[in-house]
Protein backbone atom coordinates (compact mmCIF):
# COMPACT_ATOMS: atom_id res chain seq x y z
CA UNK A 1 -27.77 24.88 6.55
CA UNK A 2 -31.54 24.10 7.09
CA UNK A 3 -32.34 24.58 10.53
CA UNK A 4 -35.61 22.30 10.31
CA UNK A 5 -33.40 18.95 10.60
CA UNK A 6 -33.01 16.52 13.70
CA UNK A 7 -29.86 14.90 15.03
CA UNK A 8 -30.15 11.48 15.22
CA UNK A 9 -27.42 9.20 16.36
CA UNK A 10 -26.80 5.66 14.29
CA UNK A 11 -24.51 2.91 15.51
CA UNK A 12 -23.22 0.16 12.92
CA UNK A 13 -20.15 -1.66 12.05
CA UNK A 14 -16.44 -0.02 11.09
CA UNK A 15 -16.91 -1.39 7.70
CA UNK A 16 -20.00 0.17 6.82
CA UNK A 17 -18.65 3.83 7.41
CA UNK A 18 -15.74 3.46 6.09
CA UNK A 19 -17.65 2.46 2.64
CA UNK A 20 -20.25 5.03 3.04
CA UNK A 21 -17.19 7.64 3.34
CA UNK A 22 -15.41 5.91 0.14
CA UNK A 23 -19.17 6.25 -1.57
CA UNK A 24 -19.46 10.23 -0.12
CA UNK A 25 -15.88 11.12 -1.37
CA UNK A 26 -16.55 9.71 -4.85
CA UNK A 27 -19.78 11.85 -5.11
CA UNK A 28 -18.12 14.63 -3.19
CA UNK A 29 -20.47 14.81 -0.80
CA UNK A 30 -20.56 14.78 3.35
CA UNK A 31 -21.03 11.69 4.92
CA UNK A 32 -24.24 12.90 6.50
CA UNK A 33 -25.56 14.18 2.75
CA UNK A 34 -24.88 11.03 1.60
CA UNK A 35 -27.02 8.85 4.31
CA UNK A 36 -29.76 11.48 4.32
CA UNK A 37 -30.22 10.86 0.59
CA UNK A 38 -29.72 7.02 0.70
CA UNK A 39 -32.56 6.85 3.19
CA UNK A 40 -34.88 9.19 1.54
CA UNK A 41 -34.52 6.99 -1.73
CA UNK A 42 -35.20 3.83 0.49
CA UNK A 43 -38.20 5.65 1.91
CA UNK A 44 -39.66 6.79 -2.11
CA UNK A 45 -38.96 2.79 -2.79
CA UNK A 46 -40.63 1.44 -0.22
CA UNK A 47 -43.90 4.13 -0.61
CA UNK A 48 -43.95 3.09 -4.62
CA UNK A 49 -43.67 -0.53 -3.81
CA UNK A 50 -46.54 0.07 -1.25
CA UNK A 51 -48.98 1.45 -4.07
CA UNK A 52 -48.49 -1.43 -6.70
């Protein structure tokens, strides 16, 4: 495990996790694989949206 990475702590509704797990189970991945990717394709969206 890359020891470069920061802990941060997220709060957000019952629903949302338990859909995130359903999504990180289907893709056999760990919840906290899944998010990290999720947000770093948000982040590459909003950076090409940024140079158009």
């Amino acid at each position: 495990m890359p020891t470069n990475l920061v802990k941060t702590m997220v709060y957000m509704p019952p629903e949302l996790r338990e859909a995130l797990e359903r999504m990180a189970t289907k893709e056999n991945r760990s919840l906290s694989n899944l998010i990290v990717t999720l947000l770093q394709r948000a982040v590459e969206e909003q950076k090409g949206n940024e140079s158009s």
